[in-house]
C-alpha atoms as a PDB file:
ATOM      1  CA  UNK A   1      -6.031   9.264 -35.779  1.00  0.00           C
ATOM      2  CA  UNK A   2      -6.698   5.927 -34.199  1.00  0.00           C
ATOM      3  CA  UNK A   3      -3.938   3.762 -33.031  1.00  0.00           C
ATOM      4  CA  UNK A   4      -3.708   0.215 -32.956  1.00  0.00           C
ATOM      5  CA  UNK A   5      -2.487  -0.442 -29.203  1.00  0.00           C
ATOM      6  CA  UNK A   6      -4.832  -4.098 -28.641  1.00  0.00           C
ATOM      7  CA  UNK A   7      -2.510  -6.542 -27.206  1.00  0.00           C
ATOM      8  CA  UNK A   8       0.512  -4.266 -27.393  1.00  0.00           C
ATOM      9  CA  UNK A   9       3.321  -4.341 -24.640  1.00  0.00           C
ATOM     10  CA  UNK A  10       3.841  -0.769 -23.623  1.00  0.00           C
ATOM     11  CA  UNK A  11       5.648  -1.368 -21.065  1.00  0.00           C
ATOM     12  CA  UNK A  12       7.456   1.054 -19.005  1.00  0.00           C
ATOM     13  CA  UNK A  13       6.569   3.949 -21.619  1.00  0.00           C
ATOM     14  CA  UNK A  14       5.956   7.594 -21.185  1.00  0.00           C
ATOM     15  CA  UNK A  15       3.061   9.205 -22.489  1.00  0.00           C
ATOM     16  CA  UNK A  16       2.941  11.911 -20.725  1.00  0.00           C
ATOM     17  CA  UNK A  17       0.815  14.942 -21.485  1.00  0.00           C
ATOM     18  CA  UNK A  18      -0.835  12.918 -24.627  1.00  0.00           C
ATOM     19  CA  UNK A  19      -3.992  13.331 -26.177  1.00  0.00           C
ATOM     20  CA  UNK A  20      -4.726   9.861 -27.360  1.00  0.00           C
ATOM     21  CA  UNK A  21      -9.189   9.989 -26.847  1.00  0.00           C
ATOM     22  CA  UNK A  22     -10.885   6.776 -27.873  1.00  0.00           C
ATOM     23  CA  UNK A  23      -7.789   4.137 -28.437  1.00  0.00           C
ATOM     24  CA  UNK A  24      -8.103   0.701 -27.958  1.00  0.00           C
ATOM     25  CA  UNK A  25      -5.535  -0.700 -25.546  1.00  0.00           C
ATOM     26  CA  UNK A  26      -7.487  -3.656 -24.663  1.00  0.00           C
ATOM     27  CA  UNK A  27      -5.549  -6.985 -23.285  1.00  0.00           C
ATOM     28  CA  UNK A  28      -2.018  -4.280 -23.166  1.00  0.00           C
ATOM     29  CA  UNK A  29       0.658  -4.944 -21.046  1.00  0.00           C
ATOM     30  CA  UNK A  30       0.419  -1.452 -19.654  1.00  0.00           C
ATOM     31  CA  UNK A  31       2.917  -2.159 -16.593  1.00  0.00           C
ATOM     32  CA  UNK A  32       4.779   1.131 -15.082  1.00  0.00           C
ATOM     33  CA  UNK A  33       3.413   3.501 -18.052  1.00  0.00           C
ATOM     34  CA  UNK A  34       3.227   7.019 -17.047  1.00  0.00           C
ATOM     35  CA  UNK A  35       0.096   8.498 -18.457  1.00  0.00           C
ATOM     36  CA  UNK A  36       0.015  11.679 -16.103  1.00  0.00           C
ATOM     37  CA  UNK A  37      -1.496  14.461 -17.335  1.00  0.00           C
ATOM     38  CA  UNK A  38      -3.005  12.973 -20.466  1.00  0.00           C
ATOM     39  CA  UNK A  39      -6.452  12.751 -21.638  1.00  0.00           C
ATOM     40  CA  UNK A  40      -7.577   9.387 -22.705  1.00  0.00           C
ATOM     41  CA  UNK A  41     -11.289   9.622 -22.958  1.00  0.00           C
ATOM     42  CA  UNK A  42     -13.899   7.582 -24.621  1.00  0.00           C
ATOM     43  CA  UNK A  43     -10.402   4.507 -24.173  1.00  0.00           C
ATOM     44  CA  UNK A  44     -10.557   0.681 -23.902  1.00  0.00           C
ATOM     45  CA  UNK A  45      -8.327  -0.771 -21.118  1.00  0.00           C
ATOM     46  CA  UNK A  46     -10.575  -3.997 -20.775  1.00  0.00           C
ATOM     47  CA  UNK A  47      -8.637  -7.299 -19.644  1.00  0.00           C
ATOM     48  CA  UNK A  48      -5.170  -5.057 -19.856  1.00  0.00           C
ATOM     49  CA  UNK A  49      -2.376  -5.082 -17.168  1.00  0.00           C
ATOM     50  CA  UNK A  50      -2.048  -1.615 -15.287  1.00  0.00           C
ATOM     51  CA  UNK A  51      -0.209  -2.319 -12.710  1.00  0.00           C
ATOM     52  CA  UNK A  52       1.596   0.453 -11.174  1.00  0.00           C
ATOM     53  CA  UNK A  53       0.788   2.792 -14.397  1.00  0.00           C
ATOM     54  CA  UNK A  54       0.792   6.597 -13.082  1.00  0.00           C
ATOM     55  CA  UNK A  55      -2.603   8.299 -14.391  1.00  0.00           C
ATOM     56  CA  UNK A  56      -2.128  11.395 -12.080  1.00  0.00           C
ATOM     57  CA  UNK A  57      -4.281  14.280 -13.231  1.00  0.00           C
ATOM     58  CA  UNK A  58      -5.195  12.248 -15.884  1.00  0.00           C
ATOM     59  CA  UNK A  59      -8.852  12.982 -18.052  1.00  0.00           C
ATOM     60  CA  UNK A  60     -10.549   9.155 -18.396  1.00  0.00           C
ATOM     61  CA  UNK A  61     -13.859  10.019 -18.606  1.00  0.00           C
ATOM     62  CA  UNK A  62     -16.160   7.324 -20.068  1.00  0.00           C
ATOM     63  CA  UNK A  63     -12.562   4.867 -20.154  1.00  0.00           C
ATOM     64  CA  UNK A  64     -13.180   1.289 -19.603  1.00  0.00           C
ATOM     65  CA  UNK A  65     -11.257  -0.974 -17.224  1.00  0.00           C
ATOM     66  CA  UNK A  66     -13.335  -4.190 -17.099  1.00  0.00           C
ATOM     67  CA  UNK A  67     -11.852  -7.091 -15.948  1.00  0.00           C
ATOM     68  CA  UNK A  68      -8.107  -4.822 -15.862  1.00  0.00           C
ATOM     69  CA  UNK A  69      -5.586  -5.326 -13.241  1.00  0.00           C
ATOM     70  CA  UNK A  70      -4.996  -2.111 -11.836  1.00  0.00           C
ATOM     71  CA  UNK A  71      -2.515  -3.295  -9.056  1.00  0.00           C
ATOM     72  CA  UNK A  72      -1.481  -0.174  -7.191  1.00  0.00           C
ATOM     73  CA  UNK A  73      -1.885   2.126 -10.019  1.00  0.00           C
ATOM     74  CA  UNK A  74      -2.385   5.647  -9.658  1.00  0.00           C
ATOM     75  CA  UNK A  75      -5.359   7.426 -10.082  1.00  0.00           C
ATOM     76  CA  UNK A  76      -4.848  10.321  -7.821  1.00  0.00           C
ATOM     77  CA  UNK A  77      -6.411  13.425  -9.009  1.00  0.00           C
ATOM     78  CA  UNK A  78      -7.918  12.105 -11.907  1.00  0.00           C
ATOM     79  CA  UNK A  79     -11.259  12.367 -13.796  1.00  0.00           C
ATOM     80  CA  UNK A  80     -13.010   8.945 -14.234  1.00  0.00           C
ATOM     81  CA  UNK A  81     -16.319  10.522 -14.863  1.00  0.00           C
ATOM     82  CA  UNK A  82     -18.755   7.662 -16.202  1.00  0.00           C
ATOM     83  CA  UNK A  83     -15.706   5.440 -16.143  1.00  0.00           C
ATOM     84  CA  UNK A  84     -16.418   1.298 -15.933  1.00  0.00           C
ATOM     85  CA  UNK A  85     -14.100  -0.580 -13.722  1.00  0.00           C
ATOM     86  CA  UNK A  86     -16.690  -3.692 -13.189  1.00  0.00           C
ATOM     87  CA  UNK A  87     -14.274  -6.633 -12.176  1.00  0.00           C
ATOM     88  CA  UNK A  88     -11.630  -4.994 -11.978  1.00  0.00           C
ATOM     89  CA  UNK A  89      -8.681  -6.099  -9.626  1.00  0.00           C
ATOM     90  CA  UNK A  90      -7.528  -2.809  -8.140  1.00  0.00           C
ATOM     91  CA  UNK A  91      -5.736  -3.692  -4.781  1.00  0.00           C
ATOM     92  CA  UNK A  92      -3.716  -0.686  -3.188  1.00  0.00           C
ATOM     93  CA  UNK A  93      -4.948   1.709  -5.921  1.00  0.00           C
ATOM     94  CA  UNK A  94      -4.639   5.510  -5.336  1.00  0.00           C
ATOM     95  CA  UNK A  95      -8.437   6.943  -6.296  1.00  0.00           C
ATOM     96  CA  UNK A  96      -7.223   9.991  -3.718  1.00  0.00           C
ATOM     97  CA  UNK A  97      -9.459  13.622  -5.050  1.00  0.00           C
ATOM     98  CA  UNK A  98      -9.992  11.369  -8.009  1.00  0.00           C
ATOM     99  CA  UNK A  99     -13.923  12.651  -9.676  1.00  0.00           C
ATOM    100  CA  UNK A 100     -15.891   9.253  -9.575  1.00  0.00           C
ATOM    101  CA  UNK A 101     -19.194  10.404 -10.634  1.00  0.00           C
ATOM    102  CA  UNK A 102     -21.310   8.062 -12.189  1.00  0.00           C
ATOM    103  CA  UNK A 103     -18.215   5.471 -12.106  1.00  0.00           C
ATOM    104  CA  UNK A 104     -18.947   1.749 -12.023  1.00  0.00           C
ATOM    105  CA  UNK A 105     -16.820  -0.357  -9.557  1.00  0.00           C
ATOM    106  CA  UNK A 106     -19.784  -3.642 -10.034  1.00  0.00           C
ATOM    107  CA  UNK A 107     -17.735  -6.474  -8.792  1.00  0.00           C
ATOM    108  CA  UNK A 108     -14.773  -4.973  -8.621  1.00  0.00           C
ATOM    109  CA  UNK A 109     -11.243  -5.390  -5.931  1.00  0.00           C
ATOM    110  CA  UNK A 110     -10.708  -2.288  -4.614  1.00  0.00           C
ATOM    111  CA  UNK A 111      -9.187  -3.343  -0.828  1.00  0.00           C
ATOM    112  CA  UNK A 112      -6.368  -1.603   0.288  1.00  0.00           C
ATOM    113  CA  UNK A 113      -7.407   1.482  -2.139  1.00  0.00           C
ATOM    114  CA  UNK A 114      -6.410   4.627  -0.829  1.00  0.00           C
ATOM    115  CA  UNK A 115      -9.903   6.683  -1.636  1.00  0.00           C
ATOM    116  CA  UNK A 116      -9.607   9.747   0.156  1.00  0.00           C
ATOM    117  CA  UNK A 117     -11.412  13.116  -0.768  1.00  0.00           C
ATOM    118  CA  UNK A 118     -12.896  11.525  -3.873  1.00  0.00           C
ATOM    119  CA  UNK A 119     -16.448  12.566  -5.193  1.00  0.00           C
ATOM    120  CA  UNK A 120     -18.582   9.561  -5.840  1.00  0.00           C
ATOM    121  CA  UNK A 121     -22.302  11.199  -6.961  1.00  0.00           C
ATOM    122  CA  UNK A 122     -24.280   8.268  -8.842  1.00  0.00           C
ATOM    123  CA  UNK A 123     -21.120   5.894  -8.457  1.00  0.00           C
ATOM    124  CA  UNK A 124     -22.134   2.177  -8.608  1.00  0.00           C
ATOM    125  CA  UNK A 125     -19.841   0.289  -6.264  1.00  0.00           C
ATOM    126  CA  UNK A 126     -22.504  -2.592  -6.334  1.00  0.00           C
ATOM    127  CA  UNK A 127     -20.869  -5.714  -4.979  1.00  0.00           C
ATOM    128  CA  UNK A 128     -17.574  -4.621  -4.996  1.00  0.00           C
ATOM    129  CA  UNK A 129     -14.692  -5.456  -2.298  1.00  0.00           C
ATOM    130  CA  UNK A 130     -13.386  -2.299  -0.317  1.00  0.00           C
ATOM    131  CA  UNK A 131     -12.427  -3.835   2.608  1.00  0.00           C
ATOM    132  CA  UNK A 132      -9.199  -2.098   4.158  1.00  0.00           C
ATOM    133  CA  UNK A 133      -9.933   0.867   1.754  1.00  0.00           C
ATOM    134  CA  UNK A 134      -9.449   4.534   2.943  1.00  0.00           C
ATOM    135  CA  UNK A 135     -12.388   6.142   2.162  1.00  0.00           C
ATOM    136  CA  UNK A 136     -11.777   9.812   4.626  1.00  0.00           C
ATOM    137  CA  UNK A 137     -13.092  12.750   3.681  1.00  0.00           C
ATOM    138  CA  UNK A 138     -15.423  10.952   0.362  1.00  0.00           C
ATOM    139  CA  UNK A 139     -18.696  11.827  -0.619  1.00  0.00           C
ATOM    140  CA  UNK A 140     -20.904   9.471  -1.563  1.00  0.00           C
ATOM    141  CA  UNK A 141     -24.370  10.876  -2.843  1.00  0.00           C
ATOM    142  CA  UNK A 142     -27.071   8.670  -4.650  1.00  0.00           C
ATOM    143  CA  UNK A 143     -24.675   6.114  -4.836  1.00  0.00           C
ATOM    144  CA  UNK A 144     -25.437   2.210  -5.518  1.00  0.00           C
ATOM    145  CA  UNK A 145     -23.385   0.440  -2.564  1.00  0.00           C
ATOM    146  CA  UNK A 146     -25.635  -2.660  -2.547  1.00  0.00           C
ATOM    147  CA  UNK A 147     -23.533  -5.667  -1.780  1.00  0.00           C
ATOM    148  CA  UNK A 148     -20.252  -3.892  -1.283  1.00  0.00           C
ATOM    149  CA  UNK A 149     -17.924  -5.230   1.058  1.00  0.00           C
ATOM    150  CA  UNK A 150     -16.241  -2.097   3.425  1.00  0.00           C
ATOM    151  CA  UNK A 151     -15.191  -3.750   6.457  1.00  0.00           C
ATOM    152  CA  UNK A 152     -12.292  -2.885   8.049  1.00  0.00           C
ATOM    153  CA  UNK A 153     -12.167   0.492   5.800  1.00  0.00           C
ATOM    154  CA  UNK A 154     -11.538   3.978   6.851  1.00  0.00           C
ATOM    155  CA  UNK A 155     -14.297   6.707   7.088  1.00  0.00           C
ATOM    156  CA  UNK A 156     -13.146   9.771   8.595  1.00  0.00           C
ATOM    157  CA  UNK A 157     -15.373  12.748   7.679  1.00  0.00           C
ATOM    158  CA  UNK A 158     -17.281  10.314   4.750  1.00  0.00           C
ATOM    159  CA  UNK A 159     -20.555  11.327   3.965  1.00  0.00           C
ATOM    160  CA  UNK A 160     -23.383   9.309   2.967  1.00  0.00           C
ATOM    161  CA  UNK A 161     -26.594  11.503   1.241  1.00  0.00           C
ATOM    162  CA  UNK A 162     -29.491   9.492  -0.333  1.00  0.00           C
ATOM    163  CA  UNK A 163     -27.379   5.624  -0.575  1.00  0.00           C
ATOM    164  CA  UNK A 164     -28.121   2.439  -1.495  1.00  0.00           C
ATOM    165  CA  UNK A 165     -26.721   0.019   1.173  1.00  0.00           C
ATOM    166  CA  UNK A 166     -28.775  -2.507   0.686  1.00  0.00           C
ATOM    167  CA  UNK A 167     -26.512  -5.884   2.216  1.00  0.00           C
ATOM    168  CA  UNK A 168     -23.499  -3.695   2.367  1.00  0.00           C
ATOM    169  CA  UNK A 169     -20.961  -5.102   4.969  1.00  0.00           C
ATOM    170  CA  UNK A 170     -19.663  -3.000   7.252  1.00  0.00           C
ATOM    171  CA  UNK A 171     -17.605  -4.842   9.529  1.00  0.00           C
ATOM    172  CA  UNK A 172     -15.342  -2.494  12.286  1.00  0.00           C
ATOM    173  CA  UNK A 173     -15.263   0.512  10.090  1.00  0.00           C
ATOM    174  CA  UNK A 174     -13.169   3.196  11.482  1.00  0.00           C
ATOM    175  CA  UNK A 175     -15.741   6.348  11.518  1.00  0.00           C
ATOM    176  CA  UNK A 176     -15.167   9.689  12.056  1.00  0.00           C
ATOM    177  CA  UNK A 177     -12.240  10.253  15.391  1.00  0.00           C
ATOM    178  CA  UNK A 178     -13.942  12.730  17.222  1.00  0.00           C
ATOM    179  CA  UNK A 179     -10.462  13.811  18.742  1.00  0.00           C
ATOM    180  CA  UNK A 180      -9.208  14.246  15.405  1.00  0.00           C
ATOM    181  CA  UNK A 181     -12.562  16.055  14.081  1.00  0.00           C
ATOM    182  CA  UNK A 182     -12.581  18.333  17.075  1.00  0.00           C
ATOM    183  CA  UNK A 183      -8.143  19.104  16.208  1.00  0.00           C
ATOM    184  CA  UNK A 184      -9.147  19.556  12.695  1.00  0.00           C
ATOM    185  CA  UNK A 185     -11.980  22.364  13.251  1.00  0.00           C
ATOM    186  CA  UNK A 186      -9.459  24.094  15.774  1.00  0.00           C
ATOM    187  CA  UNK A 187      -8.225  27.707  15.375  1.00  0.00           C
ATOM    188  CA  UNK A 188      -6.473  30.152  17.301  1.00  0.00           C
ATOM    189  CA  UNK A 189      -9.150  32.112  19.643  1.00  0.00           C
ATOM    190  CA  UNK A 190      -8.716  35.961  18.129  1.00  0.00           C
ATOM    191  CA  UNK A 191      -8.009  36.719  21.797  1.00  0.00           C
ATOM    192  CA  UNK A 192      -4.566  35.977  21.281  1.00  0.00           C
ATOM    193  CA  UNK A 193      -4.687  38.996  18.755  1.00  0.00           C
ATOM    194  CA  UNK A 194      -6.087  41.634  20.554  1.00  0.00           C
ATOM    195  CA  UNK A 195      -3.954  44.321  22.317  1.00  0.00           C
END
């Protein structure tokens, strides 16, 4: 059944583990709702306040965020797949091993975002402010980064295949730390093993 949520203050609520596909919780005071684990496909966030919601492991494919404040809300380990977060104010998210695919950040604040490990095939980031994002370990592929802003971010092991980055700033980026990229590959040398 469909809920009416528009304009509702859910505040501080659990809703955990729910199944609630295709509501409406546009212009919601969503602050500090736990949403882990629940999937809330095909839903309306648009102009709604998220700020510090928990959407760990959360299913919000096709969900639409425009114009939301997503304030250091959780996203971590989530799928957004298709997801629209044009405009969006999203400062000090957590997008970490989040599926972006096809996701549209047009416009949107993400700076300060932690974005690490998170799979961004066909993701349109057109415009949008990353600056001071962690991006480490992310895959962009056929991805629309015309206009976006990512100076200052993080880009340790980030890949880059087929990209639009068409006036993309990229201002000191922090690329890939050889030191740490030669630690990381590392093993013990089967040497030690052998009698």
């Amino acid at each position: 059944t469909n809920a009416a949520f528009i304009k509702s203050n859910l505040s501080k609520c659990s809703l955990t583990k729910c199944s609630l596909l295709e509501q409406d919780f546009s212009n919601a005071k969503l602050y500090l709702v736990q949403f882990s684990n629940s999937d809330l496909s095909g839903s309306k966030f648009d102009g709604s306040d998220l700020s510090l919601s928990n959407f760990n492991n959360a299913t919000l494919d096709k969900c639409s965020f425009i114009g939301s404040t997503c304030r250091s809300t959780i996203f971590k380990n989530a799928s957004l797949k298709s997801a629209n977060f044009s405009n969006v104010s999203a400062l000090n998210a957590n997008f970490t091993k989040a599926n972006l695919e096809t996701a549209i950040f047009n416009g949107a604040d993400i700076s300060k975002a932690q974005c690490s490990s998170t799979t961004c095939t066909l993701t349109n980031f057109s415009n949008a402010n990353a600056t001071y994002a962690n991006f480490n370990y992310a895959i962009f592929e056929d991805a629309n980064l015309n206009g976006a802003d990512f100076s200052f971010s993080r880009m340790h092991k980030t890949q880059f295949i087929d990209c639009d980055l068409h006036k993309s700033k990229s201002i000191n980026i922090k690329k890939t730390d050889r030191d740490l990229a030669e630690a990381e590959s590392w093993s013990i040398p089967q040497s030690i093993f052998k009698d």
